[in-house]
Protein backbone atom coordinates (compact mmCIF):
# COMPACT_ATOMS: atom_id res chain seq x y z
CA UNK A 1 103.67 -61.00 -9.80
CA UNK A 2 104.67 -62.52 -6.47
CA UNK A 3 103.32 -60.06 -3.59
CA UNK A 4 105.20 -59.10 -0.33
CA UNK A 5 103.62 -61.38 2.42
CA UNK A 6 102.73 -58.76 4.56
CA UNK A 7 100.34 -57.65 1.99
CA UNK A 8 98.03 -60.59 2.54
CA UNK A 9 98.04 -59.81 6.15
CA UNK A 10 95.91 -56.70 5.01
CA UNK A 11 92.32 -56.69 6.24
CA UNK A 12 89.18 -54.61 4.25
CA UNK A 13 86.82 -51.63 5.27
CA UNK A 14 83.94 -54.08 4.48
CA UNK A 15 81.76 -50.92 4.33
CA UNK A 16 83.65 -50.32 0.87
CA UNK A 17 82.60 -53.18 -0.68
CA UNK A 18 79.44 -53.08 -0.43
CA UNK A 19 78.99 -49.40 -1.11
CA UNK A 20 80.53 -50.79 -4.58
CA UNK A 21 77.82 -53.36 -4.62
CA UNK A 22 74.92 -51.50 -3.96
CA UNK A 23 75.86 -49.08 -6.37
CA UNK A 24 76.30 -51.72 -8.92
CA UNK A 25 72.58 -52.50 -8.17
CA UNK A 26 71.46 -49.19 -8.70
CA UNK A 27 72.99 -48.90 -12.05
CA UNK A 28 71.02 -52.20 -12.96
CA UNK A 29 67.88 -49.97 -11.87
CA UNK A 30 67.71 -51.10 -8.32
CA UNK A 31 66.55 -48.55 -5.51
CA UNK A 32 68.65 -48.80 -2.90
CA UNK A 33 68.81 -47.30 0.73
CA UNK A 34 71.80 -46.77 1.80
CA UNK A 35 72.55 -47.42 5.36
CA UNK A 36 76.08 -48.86 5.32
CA UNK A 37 78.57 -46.00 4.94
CA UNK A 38 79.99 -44.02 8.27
CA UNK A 39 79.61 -40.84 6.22
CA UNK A 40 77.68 -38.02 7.37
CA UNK A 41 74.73 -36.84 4.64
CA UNK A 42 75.05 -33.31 5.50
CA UNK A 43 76.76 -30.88 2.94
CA UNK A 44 80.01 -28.91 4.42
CA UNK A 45 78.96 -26.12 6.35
CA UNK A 46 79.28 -22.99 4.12
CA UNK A 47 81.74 -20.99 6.43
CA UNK A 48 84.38 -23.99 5.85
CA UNK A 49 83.63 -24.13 2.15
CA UNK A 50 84.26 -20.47 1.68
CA UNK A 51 87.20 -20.80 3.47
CA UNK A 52 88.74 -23.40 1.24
CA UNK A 53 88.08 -21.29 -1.68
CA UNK A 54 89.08 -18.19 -0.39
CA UNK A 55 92.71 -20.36 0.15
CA UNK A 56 93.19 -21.93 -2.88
CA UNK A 57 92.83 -17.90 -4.48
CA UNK A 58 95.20 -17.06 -1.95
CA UNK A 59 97.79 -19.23 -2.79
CA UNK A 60 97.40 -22.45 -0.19
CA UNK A 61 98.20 -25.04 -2.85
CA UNK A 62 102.18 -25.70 -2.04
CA UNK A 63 103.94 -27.72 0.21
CA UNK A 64 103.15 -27.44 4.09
CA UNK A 65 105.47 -28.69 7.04
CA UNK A 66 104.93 -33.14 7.11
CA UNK A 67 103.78 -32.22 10.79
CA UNK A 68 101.16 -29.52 9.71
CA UNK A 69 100.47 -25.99 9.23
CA UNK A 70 100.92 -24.01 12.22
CA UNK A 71 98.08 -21.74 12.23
CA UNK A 72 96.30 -25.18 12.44
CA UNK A 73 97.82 -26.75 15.03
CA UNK A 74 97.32 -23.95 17.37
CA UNK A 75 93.50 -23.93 16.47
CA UNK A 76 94.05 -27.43 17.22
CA UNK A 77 95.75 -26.70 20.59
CA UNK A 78 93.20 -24.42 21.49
CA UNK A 79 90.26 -26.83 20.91
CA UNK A 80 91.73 -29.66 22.92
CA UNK A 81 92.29 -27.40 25.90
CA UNK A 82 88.34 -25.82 25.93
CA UNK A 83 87.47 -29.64 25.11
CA UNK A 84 89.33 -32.15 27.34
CA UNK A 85 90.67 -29.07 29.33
CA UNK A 86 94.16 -29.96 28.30
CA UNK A 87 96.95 -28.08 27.34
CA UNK A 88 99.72 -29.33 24.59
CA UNK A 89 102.36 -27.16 23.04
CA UNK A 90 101.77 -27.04 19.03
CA UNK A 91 104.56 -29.58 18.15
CA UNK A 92 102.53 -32.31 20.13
CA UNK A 93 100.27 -32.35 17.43
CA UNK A 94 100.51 -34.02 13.86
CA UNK A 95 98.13 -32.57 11.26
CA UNK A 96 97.17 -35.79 8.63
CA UNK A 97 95.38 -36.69 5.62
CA UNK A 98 92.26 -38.19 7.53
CA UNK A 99 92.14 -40.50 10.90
CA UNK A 100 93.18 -43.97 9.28
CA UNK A 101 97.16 -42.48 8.73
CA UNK A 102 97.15 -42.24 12.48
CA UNK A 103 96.57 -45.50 13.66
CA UNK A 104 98.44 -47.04 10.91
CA UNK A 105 101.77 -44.31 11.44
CA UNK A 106 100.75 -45.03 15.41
CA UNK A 107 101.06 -48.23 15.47
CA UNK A 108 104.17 -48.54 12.98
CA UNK A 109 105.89 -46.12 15.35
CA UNK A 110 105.38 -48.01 18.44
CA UNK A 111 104.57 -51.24 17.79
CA UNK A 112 107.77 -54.51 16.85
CA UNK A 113 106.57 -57.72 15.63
CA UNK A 114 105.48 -59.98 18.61
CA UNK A 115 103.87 -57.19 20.37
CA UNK A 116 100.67 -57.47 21.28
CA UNK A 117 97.99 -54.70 21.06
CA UNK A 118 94.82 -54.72 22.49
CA UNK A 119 91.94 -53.48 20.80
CA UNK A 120 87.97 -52.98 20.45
CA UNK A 121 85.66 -55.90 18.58
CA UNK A 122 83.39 -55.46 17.56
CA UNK A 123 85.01 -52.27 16.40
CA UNK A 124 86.62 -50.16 13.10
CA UNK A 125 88.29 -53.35 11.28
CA UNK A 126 91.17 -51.12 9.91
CA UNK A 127 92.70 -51.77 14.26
CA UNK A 128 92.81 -55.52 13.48
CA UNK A 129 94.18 -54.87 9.96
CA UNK A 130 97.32 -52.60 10.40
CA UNK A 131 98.50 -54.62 13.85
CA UNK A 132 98.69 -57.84 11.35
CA UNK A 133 100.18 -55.59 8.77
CA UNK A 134 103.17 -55.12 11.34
CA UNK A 135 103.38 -58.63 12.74
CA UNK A 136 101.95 -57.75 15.92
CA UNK A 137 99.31 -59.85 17.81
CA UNK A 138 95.95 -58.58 17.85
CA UNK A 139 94.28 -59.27 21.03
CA UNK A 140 90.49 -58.32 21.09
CA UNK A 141 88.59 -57.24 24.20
CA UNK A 142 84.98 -57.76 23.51
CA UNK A 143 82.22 -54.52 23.40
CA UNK A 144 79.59 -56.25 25.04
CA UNK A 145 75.87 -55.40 24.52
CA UNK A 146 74.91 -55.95 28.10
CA UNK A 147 77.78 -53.46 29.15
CA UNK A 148 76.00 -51.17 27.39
CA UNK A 149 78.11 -51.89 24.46
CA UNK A 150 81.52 -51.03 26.19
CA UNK A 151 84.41 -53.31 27.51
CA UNK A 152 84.78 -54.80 30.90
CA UNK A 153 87.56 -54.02 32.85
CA UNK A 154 87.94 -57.19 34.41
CA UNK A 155 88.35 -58.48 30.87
CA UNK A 156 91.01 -56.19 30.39
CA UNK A 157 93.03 -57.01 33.36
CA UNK A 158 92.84 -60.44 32.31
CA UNK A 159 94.25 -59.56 28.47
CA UNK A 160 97.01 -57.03 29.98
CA UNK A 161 100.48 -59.05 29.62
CA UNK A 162 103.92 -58.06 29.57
CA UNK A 163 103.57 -58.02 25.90
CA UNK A 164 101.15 -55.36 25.48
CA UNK A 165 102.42 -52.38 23.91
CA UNK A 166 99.15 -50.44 22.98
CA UNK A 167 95.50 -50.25 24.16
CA UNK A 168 93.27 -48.92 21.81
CA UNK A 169 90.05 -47.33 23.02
CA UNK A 170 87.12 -45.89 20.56
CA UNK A 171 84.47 -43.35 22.40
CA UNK A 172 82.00 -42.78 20.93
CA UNK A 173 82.32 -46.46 19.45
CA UNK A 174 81.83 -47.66 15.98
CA UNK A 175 79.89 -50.00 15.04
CA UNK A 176 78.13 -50.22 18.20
CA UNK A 177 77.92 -46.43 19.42
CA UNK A 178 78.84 -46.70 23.13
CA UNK A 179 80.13 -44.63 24.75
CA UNK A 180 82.81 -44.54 27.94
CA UNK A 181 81.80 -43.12 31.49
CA UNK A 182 84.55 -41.17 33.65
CA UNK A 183 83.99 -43.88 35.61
CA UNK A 184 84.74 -46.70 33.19
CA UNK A 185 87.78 -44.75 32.20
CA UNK A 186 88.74 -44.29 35.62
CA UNK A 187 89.26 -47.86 35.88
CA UNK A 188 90.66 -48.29 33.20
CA UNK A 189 93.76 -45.74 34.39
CA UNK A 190 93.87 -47.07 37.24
CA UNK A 191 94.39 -51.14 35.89
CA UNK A 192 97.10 -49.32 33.49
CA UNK A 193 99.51 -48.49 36.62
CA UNK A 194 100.24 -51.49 37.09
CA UNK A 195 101.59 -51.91 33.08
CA UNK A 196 103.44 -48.31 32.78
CA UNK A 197 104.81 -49.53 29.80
CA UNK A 198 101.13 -49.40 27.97
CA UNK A 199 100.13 -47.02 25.61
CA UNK A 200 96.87 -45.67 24.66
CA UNK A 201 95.65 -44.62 21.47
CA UNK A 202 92.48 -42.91 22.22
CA UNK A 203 90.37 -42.71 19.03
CA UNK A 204 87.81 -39.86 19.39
CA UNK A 205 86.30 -39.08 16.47
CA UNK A 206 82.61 -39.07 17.38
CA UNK A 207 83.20 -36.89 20.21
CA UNK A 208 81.03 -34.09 18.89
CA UNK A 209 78.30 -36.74 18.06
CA UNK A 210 76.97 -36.93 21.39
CA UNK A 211 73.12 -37.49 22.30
CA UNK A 212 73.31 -37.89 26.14
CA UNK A 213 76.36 -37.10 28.82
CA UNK A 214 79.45 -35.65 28.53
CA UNK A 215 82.40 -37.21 26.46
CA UNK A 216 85.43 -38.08 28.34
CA UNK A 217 89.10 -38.85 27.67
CA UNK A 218 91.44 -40.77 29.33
CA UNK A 219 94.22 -38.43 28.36
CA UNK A 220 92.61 -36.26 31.45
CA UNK A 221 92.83 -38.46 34.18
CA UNK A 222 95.91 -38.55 36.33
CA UNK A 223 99.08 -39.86 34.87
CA UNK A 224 97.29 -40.52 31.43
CA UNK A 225 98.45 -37.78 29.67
CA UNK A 226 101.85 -39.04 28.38
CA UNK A 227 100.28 -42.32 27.77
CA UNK A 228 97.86 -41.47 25.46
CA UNK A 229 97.80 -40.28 22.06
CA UNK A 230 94.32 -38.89 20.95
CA UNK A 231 92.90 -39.27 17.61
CA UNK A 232 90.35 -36.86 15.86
CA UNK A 233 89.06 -35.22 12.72
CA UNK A 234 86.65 -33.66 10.59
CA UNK A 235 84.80 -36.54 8.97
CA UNK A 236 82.48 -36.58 11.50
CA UNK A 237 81.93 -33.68 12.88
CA UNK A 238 82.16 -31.35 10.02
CA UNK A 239 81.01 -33.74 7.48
CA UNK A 240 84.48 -33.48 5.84
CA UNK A 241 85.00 -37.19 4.94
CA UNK A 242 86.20 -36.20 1.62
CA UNK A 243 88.54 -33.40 2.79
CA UNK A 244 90.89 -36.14 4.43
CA UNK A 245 91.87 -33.98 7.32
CA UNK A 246 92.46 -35.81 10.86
CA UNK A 247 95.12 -35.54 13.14
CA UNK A 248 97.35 -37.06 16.79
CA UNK A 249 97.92 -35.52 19.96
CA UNK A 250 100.84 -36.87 21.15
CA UNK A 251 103.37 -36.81 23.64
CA UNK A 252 106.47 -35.05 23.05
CA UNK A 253 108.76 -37.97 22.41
CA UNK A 254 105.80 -39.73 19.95
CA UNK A 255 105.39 -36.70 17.65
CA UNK A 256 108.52 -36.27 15.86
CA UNK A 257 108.04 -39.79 14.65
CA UNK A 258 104.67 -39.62 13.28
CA UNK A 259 106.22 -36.44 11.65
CA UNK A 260 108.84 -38.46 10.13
CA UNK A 261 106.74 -41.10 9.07
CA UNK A 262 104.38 -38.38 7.39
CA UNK A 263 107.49 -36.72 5.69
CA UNK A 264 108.50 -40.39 3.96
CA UNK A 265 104.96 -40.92 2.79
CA UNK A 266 102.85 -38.24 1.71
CA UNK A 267 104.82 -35.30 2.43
CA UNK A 268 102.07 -33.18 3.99
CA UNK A 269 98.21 -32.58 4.21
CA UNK A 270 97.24 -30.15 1.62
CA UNK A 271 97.57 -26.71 2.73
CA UNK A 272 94.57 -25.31 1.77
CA UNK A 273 92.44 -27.90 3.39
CA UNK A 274 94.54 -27.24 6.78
CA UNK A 275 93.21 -23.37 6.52
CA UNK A 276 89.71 -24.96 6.43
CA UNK A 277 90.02 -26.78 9.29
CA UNK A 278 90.95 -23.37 11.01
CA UNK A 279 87.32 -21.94 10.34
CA UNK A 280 86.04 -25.62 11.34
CA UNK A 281 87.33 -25.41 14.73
CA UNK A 282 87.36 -20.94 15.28
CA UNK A 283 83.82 -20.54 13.32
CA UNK A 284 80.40 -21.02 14.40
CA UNK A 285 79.33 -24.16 14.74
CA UNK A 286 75.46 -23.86 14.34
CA UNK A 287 75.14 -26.52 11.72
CA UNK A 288 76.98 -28.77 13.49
CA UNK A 289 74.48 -28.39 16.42
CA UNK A 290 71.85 -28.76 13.86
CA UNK A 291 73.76 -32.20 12.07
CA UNK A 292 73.64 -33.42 15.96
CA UNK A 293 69.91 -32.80 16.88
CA UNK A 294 68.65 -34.37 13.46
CA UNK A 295 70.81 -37.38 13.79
CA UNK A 296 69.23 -38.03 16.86
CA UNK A 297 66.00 -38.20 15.62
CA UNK A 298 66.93 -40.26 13.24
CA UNK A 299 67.97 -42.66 15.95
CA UNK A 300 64.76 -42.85 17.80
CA UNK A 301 62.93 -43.59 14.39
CA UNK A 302 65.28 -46.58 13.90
CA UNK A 303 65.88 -47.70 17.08
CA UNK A 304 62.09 -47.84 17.77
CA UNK A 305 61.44 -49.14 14.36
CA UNK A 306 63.87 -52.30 14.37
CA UNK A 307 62.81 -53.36 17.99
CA UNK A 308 59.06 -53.80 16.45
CA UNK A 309 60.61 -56.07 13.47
CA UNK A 310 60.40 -59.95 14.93
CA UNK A 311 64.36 -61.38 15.86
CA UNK A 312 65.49 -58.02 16.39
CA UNK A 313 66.53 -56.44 19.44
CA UNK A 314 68.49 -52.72 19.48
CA UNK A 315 69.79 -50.92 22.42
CA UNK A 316 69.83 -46.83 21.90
CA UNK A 317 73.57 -45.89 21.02
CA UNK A 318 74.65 -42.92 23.03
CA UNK A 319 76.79 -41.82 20.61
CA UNK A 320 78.00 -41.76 16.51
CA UNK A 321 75.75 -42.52 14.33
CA UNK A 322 75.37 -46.50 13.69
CA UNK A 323 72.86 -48.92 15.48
CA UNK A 324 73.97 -52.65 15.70
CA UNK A 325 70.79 -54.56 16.63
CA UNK A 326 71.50 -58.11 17.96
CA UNK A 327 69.92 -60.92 15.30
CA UNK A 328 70.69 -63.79 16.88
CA UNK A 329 66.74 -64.77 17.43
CA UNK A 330 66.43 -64.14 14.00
CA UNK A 331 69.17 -67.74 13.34
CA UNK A 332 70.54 -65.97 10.17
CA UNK A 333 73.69 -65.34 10.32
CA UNK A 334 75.22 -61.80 10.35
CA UNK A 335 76.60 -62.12 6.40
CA UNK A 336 73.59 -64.21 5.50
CA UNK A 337 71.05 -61.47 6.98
CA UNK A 338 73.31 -58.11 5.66
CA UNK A 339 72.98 -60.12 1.95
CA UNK A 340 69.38 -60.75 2.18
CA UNK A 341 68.45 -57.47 2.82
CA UNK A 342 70.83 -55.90 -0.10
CA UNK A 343 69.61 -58.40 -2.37
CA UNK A 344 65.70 -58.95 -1.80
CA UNK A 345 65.31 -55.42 0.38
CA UNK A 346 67.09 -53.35 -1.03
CA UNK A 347 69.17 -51.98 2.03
CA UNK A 348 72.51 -51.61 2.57
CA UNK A 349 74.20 -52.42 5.62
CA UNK A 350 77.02 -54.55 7.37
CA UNK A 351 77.83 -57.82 8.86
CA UNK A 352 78.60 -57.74 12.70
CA UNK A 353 81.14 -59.80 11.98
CA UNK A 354 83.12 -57.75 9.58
CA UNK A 355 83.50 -55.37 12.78
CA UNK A 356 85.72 -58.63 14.02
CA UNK A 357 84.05 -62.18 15.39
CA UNK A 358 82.37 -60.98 18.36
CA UNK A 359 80.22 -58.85 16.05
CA UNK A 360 78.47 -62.12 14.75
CA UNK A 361 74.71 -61.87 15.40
CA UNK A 362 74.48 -58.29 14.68
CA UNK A 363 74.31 -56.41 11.88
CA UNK A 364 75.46 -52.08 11.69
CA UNK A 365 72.75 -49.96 10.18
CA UNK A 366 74.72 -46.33 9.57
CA UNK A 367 71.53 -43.79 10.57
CA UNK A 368 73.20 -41.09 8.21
CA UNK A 369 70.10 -41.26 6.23
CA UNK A 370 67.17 -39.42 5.83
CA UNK A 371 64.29 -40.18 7.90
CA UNK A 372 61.64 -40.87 4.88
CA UNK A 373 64.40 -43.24 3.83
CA UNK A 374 65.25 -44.98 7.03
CA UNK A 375 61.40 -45.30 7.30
CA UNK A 376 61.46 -47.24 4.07
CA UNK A 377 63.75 -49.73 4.61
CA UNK A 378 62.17 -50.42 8.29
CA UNK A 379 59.31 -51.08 5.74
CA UNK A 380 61.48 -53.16 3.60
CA UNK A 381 63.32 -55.71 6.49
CA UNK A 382 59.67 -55.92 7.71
CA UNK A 383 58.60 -57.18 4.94
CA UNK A 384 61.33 -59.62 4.60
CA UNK A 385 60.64 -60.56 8.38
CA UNK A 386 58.35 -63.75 7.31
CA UNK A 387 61.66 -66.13 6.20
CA UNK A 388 62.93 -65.81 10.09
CA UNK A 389 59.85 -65.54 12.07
CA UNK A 390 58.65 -68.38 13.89
């Protein structure tokens, strides 16, 4: 069968693949720890559980509006506004099947062929993938480790053309789990008045995962408002990955698209999982708290742990729940280092450079692990430490 070409301009969520691998290694009676996936390890808190169940008795299992339930999008409304201290009218936001459908119906909504769109690297590969699915240019900014893994604005000014059509910004950051200042995004703003045309797609997602500071959008600084379209879900926060819930705050003359573009391809989120997310954001949110405090202990035990393993150096991530310790001392490459330590460790974790080419010499170690676990494969690189040291 001969493919459509724009299939092959499809990237890969790398952290897929080698889930699938180190499964297949555990079935062959491998043990395995299993630091690659951006899932939380926490259960769903009971109170959004219940809440599911409680709809699917009630009858939540038909067709909802393509844009979202409305019961949901004001509890949506309403968290935004004691959040980011912003207020949007209920059709402004798009209720969808998880956070990916956003950036890909985001960028097919706003972005021709020839555009160009700026975007994170190292950062979530799927940015890079769906602007080549479209026929856009992708034009990386780097996340630099001595910026405290964040962009430089004088970078940015330098990237900005006439041909940019969308900026996308990730804070809390994955893979490298830095995290924007009001500052930063201040000048950020203020660079963007001189390219009106620029839009923002603010991807926000880790915003509850915060260790230190205060998480900031740009959609709150002046002018940024109808420039920016925010993305977040309940992945993350909830530990929902599986419920596929996410969803855009948009500017009124964005939303009915991403509506339309919802209504041609999967109709709707499922309704029942929409009256979940109303507990998630109205209910208590003790064990999210909880989910918080324990993943950052888990990310002094690993940050502290790596930086006494020889060729590795790891800054403390602010934010989300990765580390990406630099390796470059180490002269294995990022691939060459993430394979060795599946294959003769035992530990699962990613390439820099799957998180785009300025992610070579690092490799992402996802902290949504145990401690006792994380603890054993510090053990386990350690041991494996004698084929790089000098």
């Amino acid at each position: 069968m001969r493919l459509a070409n724009r299939v092959s301009r499809l990237g890969q969520e790398t952290a897929f693949e080698v889930l699938a691998k180190a499964k297949k290694l555990e079935a062959e009676g491998k043990k395995i720890v299993h630091l690659e996936i951006g899932e939380p390890d926490f259960d769903t808190p009971r109170n959004i559980r219940e809440a599911a169940k409680k709809a699917i008795d009630k009858g939540w299992t038909h067709y909802g509006p393509s844009g979202g339930l409305p019961q949901l999008k004001e509890a949506i409304v309403s968290y935004i506004e004691r959040t980011r201290h912003l207020k949007y009218d209920p059709d402004q936001v798009v209720v969808m099947p998880g956070g990916k459908p956003v950036m890909y119906f985001l960028i097919h909504a706003l972005v021709n062929e020839g555009d160009e769109v700026i975007y994170p690297n190292p950062g979530f590969p799927i940015y890079e993938s769906v602007i080549n699915f479209v026929g856009a240019k992708p034009v990386p900014i780097q996340i630099k480790e001595e910026k405290e893994f964040n962009l430089d604005v004088s970078d940015l000014e330098k990237l900005l053309s006439p041909k940019t059509k969308l900026l996308i910004l990730n804070s809390p950051q994955n893979p490298c789990g830095g995290v924007l200042s009001l500052k930063e995004l201040e000048k950020i703003a203020d660079l963007l008045k001189k390219y009106p045309d620029v839009m923002v797609m603010s991807d926000e997602i880790y915003s509850e995962i915060l260790y230190e500071g205060k998480h900031h959008s740009i959609a709150a600084l002046d002018g940024m408002k109808d420039r920016t379209i925010i993305l977040d879900g309940y992945s993350k926060t909830f530990a929902m990955t599986g419920w596929r819930l996410g969803y855009a705050v948009c500017p009124k003359d964005i939303a009915p698209s991403m509506v339309k573009l919802m209504n041609n391809s999967v109709s709707c989120t499922a309704s029942f999982t929409q009256i979940a997310g109303i507990e998630a954001l109205n209910g208590p949110w003790d064990d999210v708290k909880k989910m918080v405090a324990e993943f950052k202990t888990r990310r002094d035990v690993i940050v502290e742990g790596l930086n006494k393993i020889p060729g590795f150096t790891c800054r403390k991530p602010n934010g989300a729940f990765y580390v990406f310790p630099n390796i470059k001392k180490t002269g294995v490459s990022s691939k060459d280092m993430a394979d060795m330590l599946l294959y003769e460790g035992g530990v699962a974790c990613l390439s820099g450079a799957s998180f785009g080419a300025f992610g070579e010499g690092y490799i992402r170690f996802s902290y949504a692990n145990s401690v006792e676990n994380i603890k054993i494969a510090l053990d386990s690189i350690k041991k494996l430490s004698h084929k790089w040291a000098k």
